[in-house]
Every structure is written in C-alpha cells, then in structure tokens.
PDB file of N, CA and C in Angstrom:
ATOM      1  N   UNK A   1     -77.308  49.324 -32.343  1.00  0.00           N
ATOM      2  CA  UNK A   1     -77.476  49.135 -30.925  1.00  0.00           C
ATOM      3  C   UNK A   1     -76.830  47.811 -30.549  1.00  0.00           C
ATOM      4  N   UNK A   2     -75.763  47.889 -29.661  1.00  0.00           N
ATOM      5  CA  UNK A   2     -75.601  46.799 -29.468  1.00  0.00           C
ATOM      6  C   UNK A   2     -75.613  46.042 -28.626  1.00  0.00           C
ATOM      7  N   UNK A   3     -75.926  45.020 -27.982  1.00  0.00           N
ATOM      8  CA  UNK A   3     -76.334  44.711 -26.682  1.00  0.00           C
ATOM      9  C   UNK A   3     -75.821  42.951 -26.445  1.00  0.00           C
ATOM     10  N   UNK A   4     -75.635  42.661 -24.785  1.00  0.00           N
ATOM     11  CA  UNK A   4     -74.613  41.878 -24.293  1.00  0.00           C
ATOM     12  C   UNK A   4     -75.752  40.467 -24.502  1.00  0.00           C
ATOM     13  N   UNK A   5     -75.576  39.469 -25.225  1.00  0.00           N
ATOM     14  CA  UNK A   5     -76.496  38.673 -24.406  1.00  0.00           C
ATOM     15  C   UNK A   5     -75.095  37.831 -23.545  1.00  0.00           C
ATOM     16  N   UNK A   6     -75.606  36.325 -23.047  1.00  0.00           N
ATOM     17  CA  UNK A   6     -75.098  35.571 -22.298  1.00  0.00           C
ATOM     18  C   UNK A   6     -75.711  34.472 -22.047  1.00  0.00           C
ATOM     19  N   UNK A   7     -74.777  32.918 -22.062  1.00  0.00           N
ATOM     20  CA  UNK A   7     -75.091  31.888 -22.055  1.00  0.00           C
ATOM     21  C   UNK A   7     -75.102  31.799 -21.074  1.00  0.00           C
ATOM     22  N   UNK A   8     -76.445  30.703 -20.725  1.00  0.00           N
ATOM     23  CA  UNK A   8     -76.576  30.105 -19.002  1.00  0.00           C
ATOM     24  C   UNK A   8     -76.792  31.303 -18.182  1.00  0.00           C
ATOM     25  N   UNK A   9     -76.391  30.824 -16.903  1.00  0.00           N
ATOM     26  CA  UNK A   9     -76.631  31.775 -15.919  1.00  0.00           C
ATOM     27  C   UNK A   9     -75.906  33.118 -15.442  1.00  0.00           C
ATOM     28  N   UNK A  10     -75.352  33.742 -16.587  1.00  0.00           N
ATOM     29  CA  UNK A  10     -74.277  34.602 -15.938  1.00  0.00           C
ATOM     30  C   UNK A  10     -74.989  35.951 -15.281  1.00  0.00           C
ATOM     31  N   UNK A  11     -74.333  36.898 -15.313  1.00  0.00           N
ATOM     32  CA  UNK A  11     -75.013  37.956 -14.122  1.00  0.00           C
ATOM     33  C   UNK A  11     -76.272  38.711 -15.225  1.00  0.00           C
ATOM     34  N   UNK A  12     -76.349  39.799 -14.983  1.00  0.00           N
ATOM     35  CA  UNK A  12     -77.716  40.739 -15.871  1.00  0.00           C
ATOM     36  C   UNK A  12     -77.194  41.533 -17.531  1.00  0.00           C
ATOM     37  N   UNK A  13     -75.597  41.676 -17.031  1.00  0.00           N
ATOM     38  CA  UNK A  13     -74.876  42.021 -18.529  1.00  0.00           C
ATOM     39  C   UNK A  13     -75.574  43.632 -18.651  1.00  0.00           C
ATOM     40  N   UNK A  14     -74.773  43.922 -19.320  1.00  0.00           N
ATOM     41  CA  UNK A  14     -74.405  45.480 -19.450  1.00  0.00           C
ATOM     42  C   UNK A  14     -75.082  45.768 -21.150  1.00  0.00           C
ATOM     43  N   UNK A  15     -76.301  46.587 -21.344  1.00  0.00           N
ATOM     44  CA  UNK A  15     -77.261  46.643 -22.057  1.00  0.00           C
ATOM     45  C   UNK A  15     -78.002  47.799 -22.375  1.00  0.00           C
ATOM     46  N   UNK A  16     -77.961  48.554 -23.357  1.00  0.00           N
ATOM     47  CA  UNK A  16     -78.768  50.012 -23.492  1.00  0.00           C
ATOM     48  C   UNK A  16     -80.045  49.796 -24.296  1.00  0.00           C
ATOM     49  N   UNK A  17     -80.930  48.831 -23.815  1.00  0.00           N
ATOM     50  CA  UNK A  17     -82.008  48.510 -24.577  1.00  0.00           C
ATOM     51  C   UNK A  17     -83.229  48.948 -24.003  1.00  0.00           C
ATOM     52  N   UNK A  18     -84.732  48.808 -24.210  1.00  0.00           N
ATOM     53  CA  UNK A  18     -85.779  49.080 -23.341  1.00  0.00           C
ATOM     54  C   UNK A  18     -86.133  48.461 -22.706  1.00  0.00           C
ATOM     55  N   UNK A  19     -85.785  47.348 -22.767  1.00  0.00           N
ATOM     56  CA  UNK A  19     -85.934  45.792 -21.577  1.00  0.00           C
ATOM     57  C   UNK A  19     -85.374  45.629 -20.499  1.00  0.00           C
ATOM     58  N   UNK A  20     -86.181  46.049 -19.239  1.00  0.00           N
ATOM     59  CA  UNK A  20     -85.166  45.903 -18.614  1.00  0.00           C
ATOM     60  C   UNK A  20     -84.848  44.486 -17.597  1.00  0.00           C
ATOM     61  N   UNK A  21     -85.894  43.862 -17.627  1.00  0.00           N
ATOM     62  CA  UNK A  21     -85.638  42.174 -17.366  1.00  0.00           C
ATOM     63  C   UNK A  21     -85.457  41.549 -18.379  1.00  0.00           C
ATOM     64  N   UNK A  22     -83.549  40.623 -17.812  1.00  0.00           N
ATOM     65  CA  UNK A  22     -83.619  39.615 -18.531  1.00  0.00           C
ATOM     66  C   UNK A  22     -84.015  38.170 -18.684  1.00  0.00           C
ATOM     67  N   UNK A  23     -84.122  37.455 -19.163  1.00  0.00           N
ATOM     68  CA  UNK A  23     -85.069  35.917 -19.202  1.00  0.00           C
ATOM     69  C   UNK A  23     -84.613  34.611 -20.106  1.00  0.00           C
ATOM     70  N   UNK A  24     -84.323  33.930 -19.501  1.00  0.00           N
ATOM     71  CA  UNK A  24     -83.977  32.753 -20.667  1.00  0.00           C
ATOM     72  C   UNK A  24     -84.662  32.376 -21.441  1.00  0.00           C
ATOM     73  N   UNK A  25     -84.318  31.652 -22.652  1.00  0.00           N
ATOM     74  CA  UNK A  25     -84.127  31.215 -24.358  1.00  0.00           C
ATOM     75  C   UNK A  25     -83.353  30.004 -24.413  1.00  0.00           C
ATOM     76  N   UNK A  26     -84.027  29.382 -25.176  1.00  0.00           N
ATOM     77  CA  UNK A  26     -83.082  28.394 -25.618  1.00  0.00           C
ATOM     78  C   UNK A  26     -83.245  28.675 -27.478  1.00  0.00           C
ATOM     79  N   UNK A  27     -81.727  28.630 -28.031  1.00  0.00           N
ATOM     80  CA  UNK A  27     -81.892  28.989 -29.512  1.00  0.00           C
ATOM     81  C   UNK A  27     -80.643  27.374 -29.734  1.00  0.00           C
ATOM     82  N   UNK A  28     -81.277  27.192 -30.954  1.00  0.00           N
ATOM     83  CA  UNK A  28     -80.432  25.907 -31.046  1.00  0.00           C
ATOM     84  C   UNK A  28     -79.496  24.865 -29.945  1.00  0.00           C
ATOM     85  N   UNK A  29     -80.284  24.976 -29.182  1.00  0.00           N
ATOM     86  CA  UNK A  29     -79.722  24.225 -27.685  1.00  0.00           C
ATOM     87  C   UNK A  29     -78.815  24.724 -26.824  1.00  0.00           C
ATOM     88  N   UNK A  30     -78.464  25.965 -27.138  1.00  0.00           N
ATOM     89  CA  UNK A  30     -78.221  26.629 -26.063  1.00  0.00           C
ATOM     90  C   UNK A  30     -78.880  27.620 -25.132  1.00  0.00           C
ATOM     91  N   UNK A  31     -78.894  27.717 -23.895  1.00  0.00           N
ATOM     92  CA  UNK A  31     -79.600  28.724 -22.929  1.00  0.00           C
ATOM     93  C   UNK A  31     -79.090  30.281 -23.397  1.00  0.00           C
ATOM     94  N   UNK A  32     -79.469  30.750 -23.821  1.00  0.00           N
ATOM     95  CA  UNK A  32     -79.234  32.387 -23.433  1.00  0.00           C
ATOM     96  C   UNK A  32     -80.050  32.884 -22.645  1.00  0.00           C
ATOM     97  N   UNK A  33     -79.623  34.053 -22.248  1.00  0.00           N
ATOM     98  CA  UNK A  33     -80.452  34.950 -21.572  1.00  0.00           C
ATOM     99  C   UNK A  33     -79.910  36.311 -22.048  1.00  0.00           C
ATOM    100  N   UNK A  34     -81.835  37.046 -22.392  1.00  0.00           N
ATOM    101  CA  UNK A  34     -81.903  38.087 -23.496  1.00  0.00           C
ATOM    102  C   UNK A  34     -82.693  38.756 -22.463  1.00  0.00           C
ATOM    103  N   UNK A  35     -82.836  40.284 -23.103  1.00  0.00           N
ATOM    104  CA  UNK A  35     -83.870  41.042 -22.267  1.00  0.00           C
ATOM    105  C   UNK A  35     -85.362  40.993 -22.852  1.00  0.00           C
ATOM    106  N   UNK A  36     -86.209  40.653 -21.944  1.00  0.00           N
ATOM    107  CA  UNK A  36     -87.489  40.498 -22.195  1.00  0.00           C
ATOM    108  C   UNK A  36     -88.279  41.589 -22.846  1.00  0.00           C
ATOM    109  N   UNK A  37     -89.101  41.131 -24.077  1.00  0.00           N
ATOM    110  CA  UNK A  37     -89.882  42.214 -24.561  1.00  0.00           C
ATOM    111  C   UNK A  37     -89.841  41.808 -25.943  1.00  0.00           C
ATOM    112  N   UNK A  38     -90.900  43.090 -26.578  1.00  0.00           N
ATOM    113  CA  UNK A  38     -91.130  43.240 -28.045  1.00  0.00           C
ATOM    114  C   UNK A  38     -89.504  42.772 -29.318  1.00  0.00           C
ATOM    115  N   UNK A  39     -90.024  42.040 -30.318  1.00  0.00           N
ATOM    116  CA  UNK A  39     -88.482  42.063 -31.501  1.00  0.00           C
ATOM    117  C   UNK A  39     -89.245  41.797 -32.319  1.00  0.00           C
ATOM    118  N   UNK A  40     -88.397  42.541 -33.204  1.00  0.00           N
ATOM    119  CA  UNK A  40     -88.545  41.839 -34.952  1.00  0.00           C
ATOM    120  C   UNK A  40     -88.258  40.563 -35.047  1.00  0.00           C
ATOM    121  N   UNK A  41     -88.263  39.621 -35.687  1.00  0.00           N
ATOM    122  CA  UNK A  41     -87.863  38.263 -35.801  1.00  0.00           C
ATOM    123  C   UNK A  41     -86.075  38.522 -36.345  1.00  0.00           C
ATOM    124  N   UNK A  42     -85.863  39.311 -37.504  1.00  0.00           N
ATOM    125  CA  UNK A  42     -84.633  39.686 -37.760  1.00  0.00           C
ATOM    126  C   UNK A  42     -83.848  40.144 -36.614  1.00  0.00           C
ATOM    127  N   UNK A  43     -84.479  41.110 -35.868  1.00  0.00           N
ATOM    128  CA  UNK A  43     -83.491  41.397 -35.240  1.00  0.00           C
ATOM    129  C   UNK A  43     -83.089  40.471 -33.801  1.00  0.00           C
ATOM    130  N   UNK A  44     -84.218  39.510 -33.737  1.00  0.00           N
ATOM    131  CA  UNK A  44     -84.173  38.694 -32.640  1.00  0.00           C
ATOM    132  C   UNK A  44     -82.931  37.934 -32.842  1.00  0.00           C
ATOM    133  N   UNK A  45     -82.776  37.456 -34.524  1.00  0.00           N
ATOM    134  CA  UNK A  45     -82.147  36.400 -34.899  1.00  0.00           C
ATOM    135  C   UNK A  45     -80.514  37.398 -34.637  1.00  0.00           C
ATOM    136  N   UNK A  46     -80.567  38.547 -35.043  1.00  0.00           N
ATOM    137  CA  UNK A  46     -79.016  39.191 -34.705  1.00  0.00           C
ATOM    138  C   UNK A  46     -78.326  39.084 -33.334  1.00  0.00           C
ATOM    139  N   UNK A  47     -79.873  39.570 -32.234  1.00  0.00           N
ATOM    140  CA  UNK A  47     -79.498  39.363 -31.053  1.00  0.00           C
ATOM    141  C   UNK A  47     -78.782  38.091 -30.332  1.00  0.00           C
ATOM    142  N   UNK A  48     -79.491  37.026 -30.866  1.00  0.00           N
ATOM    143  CA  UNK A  48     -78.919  35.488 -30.255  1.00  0.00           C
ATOM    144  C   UNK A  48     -77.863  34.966 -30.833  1.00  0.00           C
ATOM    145  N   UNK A  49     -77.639  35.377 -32.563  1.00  0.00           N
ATOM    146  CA  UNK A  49     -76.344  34.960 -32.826  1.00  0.00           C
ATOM    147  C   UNK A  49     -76.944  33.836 -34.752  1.00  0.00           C
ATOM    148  N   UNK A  50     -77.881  34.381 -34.640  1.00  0.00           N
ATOM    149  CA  UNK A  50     -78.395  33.346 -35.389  1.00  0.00           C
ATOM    150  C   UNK A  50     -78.204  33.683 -37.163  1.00  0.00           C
ATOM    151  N   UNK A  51     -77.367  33.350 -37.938  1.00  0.00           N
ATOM    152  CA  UNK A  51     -76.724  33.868 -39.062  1.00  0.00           C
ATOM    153  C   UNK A  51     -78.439  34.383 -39.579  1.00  0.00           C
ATOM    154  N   UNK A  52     -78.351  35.758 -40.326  1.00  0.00           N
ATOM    155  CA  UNK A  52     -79.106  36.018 -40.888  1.00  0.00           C
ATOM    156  C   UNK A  52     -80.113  35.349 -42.388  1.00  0.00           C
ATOM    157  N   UNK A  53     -78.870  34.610 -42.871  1.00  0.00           N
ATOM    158  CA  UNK A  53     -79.268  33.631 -44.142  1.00  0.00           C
ATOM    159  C   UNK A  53     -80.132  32.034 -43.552  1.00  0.00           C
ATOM    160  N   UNK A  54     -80.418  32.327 -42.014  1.00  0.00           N
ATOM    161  CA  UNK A  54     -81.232  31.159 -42.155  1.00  0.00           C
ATOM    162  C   UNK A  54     -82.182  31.367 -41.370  1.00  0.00           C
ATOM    163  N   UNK A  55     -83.493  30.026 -41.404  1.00  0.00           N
ATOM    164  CA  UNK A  55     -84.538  30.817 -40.985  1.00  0.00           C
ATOM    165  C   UNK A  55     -84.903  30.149 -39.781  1.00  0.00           C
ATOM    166  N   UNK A  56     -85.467  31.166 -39.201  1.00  0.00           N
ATOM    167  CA  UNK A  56     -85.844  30.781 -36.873  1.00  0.00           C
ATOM    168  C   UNK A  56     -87.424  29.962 -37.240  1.00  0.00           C
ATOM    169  N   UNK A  57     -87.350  29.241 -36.383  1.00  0.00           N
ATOM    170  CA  UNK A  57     -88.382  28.610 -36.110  1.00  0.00           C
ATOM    171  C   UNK A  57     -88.926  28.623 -34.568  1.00  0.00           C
ATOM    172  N   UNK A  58     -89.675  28.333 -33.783  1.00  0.00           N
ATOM    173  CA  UNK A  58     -90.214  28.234 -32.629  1.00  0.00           C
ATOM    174  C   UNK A  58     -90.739  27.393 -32.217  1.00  0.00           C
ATOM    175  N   UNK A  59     -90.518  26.307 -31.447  1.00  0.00           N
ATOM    176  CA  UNK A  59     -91.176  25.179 -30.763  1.00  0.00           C
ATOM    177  C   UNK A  59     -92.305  25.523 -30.345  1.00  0.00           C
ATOM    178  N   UNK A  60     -93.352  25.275 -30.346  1.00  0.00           N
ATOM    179  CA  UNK A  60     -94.577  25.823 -29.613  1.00  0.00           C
ATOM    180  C   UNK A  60     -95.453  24.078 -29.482  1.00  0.00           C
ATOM    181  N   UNK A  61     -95.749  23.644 -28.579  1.00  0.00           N
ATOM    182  CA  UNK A  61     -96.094  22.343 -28.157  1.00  0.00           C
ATOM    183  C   UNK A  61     -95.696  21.235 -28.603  1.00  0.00           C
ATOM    184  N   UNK A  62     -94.872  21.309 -28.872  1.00  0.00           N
ATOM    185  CA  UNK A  62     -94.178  20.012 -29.683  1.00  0.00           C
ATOM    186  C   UNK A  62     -93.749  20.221 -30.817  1.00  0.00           C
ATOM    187  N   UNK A  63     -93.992  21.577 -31.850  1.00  0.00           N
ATOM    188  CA  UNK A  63     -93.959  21.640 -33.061  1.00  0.00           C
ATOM    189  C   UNK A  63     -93.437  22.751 -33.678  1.00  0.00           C
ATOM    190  N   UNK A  64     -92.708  22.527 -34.625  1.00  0.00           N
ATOM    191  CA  UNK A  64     -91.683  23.906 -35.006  1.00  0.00           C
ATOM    192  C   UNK A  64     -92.678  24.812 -36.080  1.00  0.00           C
ATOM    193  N   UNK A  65     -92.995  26.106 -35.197  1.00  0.00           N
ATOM    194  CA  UNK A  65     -93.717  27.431 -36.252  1.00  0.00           C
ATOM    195  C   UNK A  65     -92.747  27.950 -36.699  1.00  0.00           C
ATOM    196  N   UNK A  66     -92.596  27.941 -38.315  1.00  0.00           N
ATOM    197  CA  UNK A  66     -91.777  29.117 -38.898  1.00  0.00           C
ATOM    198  C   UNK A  66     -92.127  30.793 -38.338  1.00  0.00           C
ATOM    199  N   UNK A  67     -91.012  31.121 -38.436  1.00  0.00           N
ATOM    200  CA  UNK A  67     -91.032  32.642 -37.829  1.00  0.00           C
ATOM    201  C   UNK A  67     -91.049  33.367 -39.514  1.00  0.00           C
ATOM    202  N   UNK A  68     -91.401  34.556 -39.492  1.00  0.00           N
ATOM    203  CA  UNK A  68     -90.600  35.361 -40.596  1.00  0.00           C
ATOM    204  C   UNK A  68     -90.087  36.127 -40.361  1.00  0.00           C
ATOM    205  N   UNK A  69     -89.279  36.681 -40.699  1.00  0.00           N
ATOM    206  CA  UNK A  69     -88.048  37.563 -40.304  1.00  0.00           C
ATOM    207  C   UNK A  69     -88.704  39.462 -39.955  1.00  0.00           C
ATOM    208  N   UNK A  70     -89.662  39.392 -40.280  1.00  0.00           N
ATOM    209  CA  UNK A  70     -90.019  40.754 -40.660  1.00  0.00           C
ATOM    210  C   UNK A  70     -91.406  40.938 -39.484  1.00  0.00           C
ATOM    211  N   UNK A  71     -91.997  39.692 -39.220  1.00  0.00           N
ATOM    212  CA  UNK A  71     -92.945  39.699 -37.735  1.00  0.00           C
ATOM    213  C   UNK A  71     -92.214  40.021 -36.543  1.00  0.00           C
ATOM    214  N   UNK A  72     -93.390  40.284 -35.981  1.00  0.00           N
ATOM    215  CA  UNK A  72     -93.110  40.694 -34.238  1.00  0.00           C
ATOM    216  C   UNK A  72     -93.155  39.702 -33.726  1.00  0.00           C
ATOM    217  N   UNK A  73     -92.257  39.198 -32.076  1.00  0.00           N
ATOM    218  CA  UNK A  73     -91.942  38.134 -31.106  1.00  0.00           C
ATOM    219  C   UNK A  73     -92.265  38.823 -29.962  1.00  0.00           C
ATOM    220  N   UNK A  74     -92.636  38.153 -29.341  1.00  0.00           N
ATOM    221  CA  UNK A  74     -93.020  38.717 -27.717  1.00  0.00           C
ATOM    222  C   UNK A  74     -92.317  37.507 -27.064  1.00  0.00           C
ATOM    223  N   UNK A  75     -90.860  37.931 -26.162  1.00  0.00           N
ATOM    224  CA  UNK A  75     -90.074  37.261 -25.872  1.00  0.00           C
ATOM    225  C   UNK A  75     -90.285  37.555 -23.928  1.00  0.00           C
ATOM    226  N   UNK A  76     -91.000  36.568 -23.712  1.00  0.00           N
ATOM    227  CA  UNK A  76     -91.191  36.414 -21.709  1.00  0.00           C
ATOM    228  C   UNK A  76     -90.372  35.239 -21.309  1.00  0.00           C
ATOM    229  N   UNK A  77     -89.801  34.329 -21.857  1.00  0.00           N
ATOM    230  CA  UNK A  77     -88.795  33.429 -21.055  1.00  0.00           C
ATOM    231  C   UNK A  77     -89.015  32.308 -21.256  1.00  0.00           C
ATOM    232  N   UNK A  78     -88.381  31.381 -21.558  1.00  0.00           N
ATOM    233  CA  UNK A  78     -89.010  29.788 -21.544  1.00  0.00           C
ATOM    234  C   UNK A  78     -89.069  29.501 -22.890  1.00  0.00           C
ATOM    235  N   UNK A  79     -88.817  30.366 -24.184  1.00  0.00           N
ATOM    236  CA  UNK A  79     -89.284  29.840 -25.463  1.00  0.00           C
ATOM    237  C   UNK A  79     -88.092  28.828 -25.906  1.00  0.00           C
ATOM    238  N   UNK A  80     -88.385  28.207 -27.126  1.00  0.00           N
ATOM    239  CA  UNK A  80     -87.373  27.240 -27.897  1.00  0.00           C
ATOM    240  C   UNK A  80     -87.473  27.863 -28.996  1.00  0.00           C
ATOM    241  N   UNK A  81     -86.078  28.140 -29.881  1.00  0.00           N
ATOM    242  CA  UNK A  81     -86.234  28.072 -31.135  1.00  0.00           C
ATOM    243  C   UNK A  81     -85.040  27.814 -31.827  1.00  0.00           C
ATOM    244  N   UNK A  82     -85.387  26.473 -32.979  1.00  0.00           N
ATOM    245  CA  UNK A  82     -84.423  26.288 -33.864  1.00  0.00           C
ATOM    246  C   UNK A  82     -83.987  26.828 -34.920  1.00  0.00           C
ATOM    247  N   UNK A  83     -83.004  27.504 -35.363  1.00  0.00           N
ATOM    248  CA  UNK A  83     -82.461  27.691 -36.727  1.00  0.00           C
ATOM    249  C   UNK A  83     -82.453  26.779 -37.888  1.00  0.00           C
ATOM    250  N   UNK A  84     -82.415  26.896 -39.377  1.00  0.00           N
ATOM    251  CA  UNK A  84     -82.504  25.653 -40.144  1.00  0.00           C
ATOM    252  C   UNK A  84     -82.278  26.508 -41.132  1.00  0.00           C
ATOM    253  N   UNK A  85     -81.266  26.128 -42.514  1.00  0.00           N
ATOM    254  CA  UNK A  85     -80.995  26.177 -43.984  1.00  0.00           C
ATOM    255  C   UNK A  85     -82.884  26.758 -44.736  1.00  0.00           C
ATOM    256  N   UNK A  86     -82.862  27.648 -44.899  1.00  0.00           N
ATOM    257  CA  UNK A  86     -84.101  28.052 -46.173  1.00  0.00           C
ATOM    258  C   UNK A  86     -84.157  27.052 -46.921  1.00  0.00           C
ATOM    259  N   UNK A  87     -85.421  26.927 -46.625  1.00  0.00           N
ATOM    260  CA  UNK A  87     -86.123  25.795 -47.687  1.00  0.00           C
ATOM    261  C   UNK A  87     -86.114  26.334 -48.713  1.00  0.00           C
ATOM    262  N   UNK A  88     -85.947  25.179 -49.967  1.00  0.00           N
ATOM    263  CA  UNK A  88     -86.183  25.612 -51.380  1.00  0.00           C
ATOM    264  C   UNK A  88     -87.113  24.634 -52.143  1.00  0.00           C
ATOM    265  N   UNK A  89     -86.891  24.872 -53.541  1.00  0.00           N
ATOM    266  CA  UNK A  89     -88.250  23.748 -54.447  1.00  0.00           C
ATOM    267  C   UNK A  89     -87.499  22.251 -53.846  1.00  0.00           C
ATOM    268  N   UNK A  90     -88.371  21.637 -53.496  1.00  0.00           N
ATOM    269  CA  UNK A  90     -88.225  19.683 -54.111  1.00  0.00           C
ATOM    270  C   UNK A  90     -87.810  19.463 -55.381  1.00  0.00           C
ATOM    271  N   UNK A  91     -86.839  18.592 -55.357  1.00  0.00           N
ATOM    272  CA  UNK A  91     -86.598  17.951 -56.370  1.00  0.00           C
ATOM    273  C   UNK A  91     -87.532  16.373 -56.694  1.00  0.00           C
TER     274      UNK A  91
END
C-alpha cells in the first residue's frame, strides 16, 4: 500500500488508506503530515521515511518512550518522535 505523505503544509495528498484526516508529526525534526489513525510502529516507521534498522522513539513530556516496532500507535496530531541507532551491550 502505498501512500503520499508530505512535509509542512502542503495540500491533503493523494492516499488509498482508511484515514481519512490528515494531521501533523514531527519525526526527527521535520513536520510531516500523515493520515490520522491506528499503525504498527513498523509500519509507521515505513510511512514517515524512517530506515527500518533503527529504532522510533516518542517524546511524551519531555522524555523519549521507546516504541517497538511490532506495537500499536494511535496517531491524532501533535506527536514527536526521534529515530536513533539500536542500542547494543556497554562496553
């Protein structure tokens, strides 16, 4: 399925999804605007652009929640989320 997103403010974009309002995002400091509603975390991360080998996080009051790739997102507008390299052991 493939579907249009768009940075900033551009028009509603051309989309065969079940969402039919779209809503801004910010994913690594940029604005997108996605269609609002239910995602996998994986597939959220396909939608915005976000390489699959790394992992989404979510600002939520000041503080970055790891996502997992395989949970559900309930995406209404206004969220933050950073991308970041998979953590591994400490050395």
């Amino acid at each position: 399925m493939e579907m249009k997103v768009e940075e900033g403010r551009g028009g509603p974009g051309q989309h065969d999804h079940r969402h039919d309002r779209e809503v801004l995002v910010k994913v690594d400091g940029k604005e997108l605007r996605v269609p609002e509603g239910e995602y996998i975390v994986a597939d959220f991360k396909k939608l915005v652009g976000v390489d699959a080998s790394r992992e989404l996080g979510e600002v939520v009051h000041g503080e970055l929640k790891p996502l997992d790739d395989h949970q559900g997102i309930h995406i209404k507008g206004g969220e933050v989320f950073v991308s970041h390299a998979r953590g591994g052991g400490s050395a």
